[in-house]
PDB file of N, CA and C in Angstrom:
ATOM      1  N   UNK A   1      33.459  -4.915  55.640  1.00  0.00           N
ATOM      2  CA  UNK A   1      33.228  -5.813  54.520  1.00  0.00           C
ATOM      3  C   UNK A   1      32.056  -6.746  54.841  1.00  0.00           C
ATOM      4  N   UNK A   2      31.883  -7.288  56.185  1.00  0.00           N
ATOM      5  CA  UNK A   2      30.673  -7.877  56.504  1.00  0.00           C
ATOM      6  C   UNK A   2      29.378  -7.631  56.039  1.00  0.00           C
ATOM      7  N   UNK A   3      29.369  -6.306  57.077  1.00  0.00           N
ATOM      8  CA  UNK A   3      28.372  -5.341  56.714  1.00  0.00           C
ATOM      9  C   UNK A   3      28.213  -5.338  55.403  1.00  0.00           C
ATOM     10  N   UNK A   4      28.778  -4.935  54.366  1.00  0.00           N
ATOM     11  CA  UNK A   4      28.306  -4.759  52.970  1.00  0.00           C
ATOM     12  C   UNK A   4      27.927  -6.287  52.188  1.00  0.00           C
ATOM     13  N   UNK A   5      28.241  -6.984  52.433  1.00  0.00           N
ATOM     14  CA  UNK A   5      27.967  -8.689  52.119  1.00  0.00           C
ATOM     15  C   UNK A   5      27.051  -9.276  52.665  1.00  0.00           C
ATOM     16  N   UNK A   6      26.805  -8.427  54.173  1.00  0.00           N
ATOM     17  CA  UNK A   6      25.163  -8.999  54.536  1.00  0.00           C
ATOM     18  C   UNK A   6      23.869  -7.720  54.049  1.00  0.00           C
ATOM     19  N   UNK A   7      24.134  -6.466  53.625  1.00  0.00           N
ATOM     20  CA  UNK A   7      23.246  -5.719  52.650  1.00  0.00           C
ATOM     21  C   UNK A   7      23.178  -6.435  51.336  1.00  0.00           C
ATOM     22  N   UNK A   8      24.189  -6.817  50.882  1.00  0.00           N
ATOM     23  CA  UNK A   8      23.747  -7.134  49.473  1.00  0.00           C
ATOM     24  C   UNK A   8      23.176  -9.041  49.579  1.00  0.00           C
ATOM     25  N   UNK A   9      23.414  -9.697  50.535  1.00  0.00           N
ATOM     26  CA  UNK A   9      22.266 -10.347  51.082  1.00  0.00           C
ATOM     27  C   UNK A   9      21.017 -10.480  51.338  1.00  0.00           C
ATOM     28  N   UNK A  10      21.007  -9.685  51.990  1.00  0.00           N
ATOM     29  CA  UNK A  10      19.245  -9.118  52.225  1.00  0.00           C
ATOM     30  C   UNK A  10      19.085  -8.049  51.360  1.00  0.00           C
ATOM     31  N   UNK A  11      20.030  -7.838  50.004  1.00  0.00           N
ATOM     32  CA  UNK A  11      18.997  -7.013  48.909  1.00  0.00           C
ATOM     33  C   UNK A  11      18.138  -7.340  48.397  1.00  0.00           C
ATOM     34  N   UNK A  12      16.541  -7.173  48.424  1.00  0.00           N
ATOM     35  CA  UNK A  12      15.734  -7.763  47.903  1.00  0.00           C
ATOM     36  C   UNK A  12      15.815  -7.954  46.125  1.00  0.00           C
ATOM     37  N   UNK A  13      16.351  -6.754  45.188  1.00  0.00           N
ATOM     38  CA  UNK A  13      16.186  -7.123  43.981  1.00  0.00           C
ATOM     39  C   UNK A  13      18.435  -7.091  43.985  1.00  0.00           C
ATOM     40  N   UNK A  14      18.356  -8.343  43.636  1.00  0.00           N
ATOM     41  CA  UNK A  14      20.145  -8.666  43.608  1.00  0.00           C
ATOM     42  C   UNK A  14      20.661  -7.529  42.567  1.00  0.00           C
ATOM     43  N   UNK A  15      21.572  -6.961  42.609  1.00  0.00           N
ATOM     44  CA  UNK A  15      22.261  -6.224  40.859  1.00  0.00           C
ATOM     45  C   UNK A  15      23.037  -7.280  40.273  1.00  0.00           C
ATOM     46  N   UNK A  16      23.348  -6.907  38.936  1.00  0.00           N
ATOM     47  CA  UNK A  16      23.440  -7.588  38.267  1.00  0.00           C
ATOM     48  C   UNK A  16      25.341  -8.170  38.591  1.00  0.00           C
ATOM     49  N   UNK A  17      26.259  -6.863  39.296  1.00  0.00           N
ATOM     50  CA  UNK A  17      27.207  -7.209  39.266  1.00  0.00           C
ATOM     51  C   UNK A  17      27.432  -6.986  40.794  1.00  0.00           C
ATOM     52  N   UNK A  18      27.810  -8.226  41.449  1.00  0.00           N
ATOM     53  CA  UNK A  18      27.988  -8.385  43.015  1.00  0.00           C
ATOM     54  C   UNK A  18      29.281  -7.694  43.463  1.00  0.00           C
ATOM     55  N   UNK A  19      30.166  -7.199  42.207  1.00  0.00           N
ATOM     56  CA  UNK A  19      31.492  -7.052  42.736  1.00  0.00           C
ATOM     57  C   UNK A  19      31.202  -5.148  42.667  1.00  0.00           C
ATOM     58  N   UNK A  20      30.444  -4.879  41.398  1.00  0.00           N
ATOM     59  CA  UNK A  20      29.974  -3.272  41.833  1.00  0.00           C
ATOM     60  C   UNK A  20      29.286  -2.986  42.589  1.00  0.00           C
ATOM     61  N   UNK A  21      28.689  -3.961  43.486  1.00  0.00           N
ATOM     62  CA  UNK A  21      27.619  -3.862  44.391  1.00  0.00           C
ATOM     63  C   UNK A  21      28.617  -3.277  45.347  1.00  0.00           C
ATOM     64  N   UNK A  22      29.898  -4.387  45.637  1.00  0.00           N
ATOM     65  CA  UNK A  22      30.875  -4.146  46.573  1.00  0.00           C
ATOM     66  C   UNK A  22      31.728  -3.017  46.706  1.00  0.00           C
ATOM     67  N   UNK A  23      31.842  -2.921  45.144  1.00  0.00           N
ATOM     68  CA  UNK A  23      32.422  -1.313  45.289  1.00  0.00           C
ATOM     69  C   UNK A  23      32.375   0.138  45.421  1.00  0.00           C
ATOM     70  N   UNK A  24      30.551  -0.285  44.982  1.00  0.00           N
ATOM     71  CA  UNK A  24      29.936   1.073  45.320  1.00  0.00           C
ATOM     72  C   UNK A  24      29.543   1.395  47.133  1.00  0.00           C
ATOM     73  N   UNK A  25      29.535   0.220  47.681  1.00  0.00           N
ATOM     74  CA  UNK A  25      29.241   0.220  49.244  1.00  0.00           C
ATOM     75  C   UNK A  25      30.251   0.896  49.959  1.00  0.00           C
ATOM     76  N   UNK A  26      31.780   0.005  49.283  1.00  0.00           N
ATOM     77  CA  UNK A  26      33.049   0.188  50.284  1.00  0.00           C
ATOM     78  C   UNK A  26      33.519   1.596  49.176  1.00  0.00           C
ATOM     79  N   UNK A  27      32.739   2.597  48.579  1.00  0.00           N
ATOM     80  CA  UNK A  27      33.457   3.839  47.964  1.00  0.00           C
ATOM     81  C   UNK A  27      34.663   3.717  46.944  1.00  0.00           C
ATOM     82  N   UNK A  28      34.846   2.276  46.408  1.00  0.00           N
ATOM     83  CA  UNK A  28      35.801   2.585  45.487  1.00  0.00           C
ATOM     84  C   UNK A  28      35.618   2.701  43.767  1.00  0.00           C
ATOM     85  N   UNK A  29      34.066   2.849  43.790  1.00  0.00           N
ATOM     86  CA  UNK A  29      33.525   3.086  42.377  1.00  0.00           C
ATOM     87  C   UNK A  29      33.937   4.484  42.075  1.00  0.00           C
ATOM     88  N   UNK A  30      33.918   4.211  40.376  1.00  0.00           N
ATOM     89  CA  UNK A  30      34.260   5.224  40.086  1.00  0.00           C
ATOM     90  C   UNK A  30      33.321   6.614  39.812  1.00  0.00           C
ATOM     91  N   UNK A  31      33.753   7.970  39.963  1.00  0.00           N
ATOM     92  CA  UNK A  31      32.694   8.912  40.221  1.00  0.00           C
ATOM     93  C   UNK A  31      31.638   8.652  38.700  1.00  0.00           C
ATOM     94  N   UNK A  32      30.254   8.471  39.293  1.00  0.00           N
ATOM     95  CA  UNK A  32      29.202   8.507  37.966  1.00  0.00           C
ATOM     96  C   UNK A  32      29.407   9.871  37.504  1.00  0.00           C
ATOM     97  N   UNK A  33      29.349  10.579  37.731  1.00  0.00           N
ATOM     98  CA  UNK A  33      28.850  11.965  37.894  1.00  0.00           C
ATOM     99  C   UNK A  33      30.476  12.591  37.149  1.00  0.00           C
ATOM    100  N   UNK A  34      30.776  13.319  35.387  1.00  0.00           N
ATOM    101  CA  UNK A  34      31.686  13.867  35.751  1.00  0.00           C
ATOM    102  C   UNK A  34      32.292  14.881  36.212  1.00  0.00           C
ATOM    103  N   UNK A  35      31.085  15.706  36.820  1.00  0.00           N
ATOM    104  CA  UNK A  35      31.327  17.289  37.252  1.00  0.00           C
ATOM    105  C   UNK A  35      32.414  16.697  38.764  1.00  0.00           C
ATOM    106  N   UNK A  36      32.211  15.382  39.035  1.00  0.00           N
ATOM    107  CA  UNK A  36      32.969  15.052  40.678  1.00  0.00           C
ATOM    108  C   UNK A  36      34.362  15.268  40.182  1.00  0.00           C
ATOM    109  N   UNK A  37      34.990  14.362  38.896  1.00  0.00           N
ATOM    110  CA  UNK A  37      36.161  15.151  38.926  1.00  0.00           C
ATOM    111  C   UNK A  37      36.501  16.258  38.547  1.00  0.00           C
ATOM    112  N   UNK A  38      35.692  17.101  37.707  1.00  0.00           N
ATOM    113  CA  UNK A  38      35.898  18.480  37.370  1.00  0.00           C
ATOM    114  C   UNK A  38      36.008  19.088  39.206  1.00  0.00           C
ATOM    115  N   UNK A  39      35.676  18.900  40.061  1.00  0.00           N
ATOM    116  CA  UNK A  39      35.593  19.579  41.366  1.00  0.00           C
ATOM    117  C   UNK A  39      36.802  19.247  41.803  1.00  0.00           C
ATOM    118  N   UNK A  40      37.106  18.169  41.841  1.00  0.00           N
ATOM    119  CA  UNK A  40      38.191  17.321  42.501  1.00  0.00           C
ATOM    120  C   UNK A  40      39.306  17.897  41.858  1.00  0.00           C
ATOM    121  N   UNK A  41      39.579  18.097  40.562  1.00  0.00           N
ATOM    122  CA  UNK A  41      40.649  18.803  39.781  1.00  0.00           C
ATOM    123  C   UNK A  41      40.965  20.393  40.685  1.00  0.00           C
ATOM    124  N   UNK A  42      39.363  20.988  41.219  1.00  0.00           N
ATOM    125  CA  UNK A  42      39.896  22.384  41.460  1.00  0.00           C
ATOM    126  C   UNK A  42      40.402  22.463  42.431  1.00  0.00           C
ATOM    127  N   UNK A  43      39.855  21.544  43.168  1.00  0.00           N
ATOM    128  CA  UNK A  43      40.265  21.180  44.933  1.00  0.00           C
ATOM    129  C   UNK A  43      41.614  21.678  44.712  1.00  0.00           C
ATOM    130  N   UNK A  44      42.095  20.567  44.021  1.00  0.00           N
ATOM    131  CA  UNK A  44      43.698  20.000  44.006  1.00  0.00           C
ATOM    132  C   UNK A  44      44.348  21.176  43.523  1.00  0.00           C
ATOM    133  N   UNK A  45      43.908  22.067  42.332  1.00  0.00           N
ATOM    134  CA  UNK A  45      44.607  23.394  41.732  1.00  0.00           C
ATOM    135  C   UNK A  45      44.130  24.601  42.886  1.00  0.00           C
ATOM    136  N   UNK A  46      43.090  24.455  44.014  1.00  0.00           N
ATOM    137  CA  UNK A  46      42.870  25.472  44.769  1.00  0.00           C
ATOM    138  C   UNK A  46      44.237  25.809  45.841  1.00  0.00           C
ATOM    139  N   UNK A  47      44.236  24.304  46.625  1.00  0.00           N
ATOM    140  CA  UNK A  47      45.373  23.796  47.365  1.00  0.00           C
ATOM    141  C   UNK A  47      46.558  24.079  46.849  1.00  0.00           C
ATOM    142  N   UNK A  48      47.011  23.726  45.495  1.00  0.00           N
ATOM    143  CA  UNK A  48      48.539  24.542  45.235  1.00  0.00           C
ATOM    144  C   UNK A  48      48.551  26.377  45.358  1.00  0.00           C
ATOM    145  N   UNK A  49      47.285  26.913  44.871  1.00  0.00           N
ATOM    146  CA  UNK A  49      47.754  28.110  45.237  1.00  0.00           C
ATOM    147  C   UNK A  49      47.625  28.768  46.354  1.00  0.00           C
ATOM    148  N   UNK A  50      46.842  27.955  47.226  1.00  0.00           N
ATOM    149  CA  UNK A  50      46.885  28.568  48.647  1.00  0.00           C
ATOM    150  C   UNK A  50      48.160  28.430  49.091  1.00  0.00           C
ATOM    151  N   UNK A  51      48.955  27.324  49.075  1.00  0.00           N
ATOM    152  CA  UNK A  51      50.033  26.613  49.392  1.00  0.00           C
ATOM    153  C   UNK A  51      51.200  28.251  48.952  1.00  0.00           C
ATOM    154  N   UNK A  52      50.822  28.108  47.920  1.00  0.00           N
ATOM    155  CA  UNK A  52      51.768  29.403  47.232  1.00  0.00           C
ATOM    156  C   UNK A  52      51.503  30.759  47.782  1.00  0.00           C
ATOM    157  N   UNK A  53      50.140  30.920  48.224  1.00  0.00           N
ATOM    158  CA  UNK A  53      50.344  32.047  49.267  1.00  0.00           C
ATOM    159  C   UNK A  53      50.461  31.925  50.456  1.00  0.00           C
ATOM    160  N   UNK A  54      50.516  31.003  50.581  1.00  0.00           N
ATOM    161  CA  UNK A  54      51.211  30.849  52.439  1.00  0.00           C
ATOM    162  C   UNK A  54      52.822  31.123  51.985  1.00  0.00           C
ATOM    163  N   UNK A  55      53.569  30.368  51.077  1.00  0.00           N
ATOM    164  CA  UNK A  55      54.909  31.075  50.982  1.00  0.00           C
ATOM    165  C   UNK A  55      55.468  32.202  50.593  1.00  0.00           C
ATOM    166  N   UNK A  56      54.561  32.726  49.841  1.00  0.00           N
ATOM    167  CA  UNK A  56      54.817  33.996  49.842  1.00  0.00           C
ATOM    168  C   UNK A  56      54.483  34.918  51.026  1.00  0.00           C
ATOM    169  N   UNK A  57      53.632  34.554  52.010  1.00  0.00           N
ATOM    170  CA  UNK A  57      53.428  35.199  52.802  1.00  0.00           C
ATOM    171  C   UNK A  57      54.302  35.272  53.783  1.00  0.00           C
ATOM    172  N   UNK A  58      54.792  34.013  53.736  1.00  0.00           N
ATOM    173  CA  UNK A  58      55.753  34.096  55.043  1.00  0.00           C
ATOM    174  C   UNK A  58      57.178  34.573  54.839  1.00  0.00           C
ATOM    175  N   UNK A  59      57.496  35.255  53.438  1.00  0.00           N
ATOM    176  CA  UNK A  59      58.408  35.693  52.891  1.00  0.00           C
ATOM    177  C   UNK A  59      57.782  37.142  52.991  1.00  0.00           C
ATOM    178  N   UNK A  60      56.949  37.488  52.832  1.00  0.00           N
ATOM    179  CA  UNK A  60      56.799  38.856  53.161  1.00  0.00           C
ATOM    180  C   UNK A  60      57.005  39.366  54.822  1.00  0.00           C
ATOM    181  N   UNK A  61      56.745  38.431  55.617  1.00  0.00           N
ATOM    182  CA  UNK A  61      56.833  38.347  56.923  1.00  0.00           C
ATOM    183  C   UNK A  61      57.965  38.814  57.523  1.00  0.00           C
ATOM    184  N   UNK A  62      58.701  37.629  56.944  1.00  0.00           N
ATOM    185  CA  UNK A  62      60.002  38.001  56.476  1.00  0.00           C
ATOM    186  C   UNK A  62      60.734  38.987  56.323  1.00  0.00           C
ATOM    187  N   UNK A  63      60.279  39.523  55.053  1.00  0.00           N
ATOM    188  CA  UNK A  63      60.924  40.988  54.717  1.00  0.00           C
ATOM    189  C   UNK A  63      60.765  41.859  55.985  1.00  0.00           C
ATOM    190  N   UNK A  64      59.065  42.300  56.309  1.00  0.00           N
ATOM    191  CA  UNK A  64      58.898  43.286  57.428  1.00  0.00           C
ATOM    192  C   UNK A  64      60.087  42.996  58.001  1.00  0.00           C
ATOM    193  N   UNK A  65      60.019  42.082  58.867  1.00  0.00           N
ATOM    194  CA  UNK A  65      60.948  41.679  60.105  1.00  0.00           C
ATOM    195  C   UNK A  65      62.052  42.471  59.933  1.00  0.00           C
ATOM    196  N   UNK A  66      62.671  42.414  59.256  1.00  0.00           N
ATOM    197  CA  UNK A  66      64.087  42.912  58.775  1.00  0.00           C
ATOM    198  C   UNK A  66      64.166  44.438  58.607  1.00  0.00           C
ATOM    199  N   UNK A  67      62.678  45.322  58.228  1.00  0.00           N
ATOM    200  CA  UNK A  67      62.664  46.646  57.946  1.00  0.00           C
ATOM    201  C   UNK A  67      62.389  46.892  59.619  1.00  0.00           C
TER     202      UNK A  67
END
């Protein structure tokens, strides 16, 4: 937090809002860009179905074992 309070200190042209200054430094702005959450959505839908083939896999594993 220092760090970002002594950049926007020594910013030569100030922005207009000191508290988006702060939030874009410390990452809690929100994505400009909306393709970031279109990505972020697939992430999250990629991860459930991997998730779903790891259990199925280990249910097939499974099965072998037993044949």
């Amino acid at each position: 937090l220092f760090a970002v309070l002594v950049a926007l200190y020594e910013e030569p042209e100030k922005p207009d809002s000191a508290l988006d200054f702060l939030k874009h430094h410390l990452g809690a702005s929100a994505p400009e860009n909306p393709e970031i959450e279109v990505l972020r959505l697939e992430v999250a839908e990629m991860k459930e179905k991997y998730e779903a083939v790891l259990e199925e896999n280990k249910k097939l594993k499974a099965k072998v074992k037993v044949y």
